[in-house]
Protein backbone atom coordinates (compact mmCIF):
# COMPACT_ATOMS: atom_id res chain seq x y z
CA UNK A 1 102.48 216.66 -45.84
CA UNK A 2 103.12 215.00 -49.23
CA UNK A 3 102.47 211.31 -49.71
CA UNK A 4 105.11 209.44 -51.33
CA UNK A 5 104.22 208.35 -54.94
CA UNK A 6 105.42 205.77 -57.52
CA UNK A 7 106.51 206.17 -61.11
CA UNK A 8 105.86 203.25 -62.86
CA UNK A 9 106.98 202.72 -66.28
CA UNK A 10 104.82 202.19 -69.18
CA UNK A 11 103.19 198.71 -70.02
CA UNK A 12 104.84 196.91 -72.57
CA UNK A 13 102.74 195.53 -75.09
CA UNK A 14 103.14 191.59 -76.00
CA UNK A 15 101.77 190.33 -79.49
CA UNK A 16 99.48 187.24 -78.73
CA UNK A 17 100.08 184.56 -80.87
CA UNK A 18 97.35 182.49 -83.30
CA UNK A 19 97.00 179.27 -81.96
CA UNK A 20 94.66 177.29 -84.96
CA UNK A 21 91.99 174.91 -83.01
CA UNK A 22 92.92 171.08 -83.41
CA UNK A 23 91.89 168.68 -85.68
CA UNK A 24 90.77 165.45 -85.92
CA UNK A 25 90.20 162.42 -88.27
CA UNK A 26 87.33 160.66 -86.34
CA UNK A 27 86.72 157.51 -88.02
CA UNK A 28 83.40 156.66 -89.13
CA UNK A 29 81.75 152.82 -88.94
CA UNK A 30 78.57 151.26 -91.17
CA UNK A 31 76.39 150.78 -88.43
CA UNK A 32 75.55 146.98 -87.39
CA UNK A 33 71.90 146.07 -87.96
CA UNK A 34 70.95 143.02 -86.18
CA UNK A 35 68.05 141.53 -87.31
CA UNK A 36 64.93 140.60 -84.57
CA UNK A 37 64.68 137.21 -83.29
CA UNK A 38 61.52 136.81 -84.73
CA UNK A 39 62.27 137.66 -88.77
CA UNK A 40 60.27 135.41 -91.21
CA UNK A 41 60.48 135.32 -94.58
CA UNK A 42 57.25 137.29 -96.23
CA UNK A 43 54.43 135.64 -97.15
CA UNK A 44 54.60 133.73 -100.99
CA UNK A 45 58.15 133.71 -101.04
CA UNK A 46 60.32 130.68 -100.69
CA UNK A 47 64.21 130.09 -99.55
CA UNK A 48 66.68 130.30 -101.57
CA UNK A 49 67.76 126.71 -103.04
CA UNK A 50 71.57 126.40 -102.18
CA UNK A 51 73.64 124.22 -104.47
CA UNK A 52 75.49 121.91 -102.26
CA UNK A 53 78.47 120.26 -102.87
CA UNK A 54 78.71 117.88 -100.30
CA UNK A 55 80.18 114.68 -101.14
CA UNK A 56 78.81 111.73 -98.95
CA UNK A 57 81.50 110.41 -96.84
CA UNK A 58 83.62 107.84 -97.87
CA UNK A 59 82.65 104.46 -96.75
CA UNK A 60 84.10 100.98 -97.26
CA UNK A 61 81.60 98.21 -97.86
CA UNK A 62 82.37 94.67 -95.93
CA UNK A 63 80.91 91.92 -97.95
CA UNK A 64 80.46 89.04 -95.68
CA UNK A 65 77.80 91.33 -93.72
CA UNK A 66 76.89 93.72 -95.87
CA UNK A 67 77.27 96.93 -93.93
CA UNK A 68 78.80 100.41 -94.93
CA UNK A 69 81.62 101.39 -92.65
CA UNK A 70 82.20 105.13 -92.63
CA UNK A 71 85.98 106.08 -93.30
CA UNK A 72 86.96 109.40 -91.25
CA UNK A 73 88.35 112.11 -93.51
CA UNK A 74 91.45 113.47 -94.59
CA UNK A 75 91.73 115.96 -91.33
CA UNK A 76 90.96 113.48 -89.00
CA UNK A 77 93.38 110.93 -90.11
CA UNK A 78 95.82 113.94 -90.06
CA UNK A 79 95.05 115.31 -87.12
CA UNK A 80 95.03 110.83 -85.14
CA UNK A 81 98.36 110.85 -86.81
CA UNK A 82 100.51 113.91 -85.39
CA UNK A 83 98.44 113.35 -82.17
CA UNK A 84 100.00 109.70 -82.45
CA UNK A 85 103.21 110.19 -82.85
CA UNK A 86 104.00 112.54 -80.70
CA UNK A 87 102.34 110.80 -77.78
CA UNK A 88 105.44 108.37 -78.76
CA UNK A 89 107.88 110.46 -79.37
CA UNK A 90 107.24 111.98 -75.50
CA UNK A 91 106.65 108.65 -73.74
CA UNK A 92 109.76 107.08 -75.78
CA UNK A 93 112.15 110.31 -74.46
CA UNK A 94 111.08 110.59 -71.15
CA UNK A 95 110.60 106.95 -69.89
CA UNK A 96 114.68 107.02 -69.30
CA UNK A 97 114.04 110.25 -67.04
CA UNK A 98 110.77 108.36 -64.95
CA UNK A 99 112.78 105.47 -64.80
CA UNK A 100 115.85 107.27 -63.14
CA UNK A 101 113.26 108.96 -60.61
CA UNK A 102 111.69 105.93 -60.14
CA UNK A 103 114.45 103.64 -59.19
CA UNK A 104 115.74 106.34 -56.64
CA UNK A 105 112.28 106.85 -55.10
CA UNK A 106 111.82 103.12 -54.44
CA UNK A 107 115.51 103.29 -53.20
CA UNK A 108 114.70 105.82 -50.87
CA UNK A 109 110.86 104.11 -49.93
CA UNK A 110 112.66 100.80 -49.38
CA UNK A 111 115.39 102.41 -46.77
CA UNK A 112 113.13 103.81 -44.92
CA UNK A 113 111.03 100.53 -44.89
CA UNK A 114 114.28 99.15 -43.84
CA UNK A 115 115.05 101.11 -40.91
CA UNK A 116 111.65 101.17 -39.56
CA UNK A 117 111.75 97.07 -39.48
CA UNK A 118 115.14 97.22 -37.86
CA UNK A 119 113.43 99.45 -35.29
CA UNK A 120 110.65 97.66 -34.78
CA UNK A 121 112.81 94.41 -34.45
CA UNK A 122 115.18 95.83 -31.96
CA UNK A 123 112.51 97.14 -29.96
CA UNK A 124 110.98 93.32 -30.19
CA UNK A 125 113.94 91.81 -29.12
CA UNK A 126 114.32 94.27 -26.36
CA UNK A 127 110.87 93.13 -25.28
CA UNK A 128 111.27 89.81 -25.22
CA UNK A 129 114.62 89.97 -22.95
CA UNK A 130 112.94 91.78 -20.41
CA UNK A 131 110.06 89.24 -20.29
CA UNK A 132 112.86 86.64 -19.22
């Protein structure tokens, strides 16, 4: 008996290709010293002296008195001002708009009002005919 058998045609050969390995750019940082909590300056050395160049706030000087009255600075005035006028400019655009709801709220309070006294005045009159 004779067993049945396969041909099978030769292997092709594939070319692998290069693939190159990736790179990066990996960024680099100065590391962040923090110093301890408890850092003094070494012994027999003194601070720095720091020039300052403060100017002593403006004051206005009320003679009757004599006290110094500290003026606020540029920024604050600045800052009061805008603040200032547009709390105005708001109040002075909407009021027409809280004034429309208004007057249709009361409207609608006082109707109601209205009909509950009618109610209440029917229903007394009612009362008072059945007493008799």
């Amino acid at each position: 008996m004779e067993l049945p058998t396969i041909v099978l045609p030769n292997a092709v050969q594939l070319k692998t290709i290069s693939i190159p390995l990736p790179t990066a750019d990996v960024p680099s940082y100065k590391p962040l010293v923090v110093p301890p909590s408890d850092l003094r300056e070494p012994e027999g050395t003194e601070p720095e002296a720091k020039e300052t160049t403060e100017q002593p706030a403006p004051s206005i000087n009320i003679p009757m008195i004599n006290i110094d009255v500290p003026l606020p600075t540029t920024e604050v005035v600045v800052a009061a001002s805008y603040a200032a006028v547009s709390a105005v400019a708001v109040t002075t655009f909407a009021q027409p708009f809280f004034d429309t709801i208004k007057k249709k709220l009361q409207k609608f309070i006082q109707g109601k009002i209205d009909k509950w006294k009618k109610k209440k005045l029917l229903k007394d009159s009612q009362e008072v005919l059945q007493k008799k």
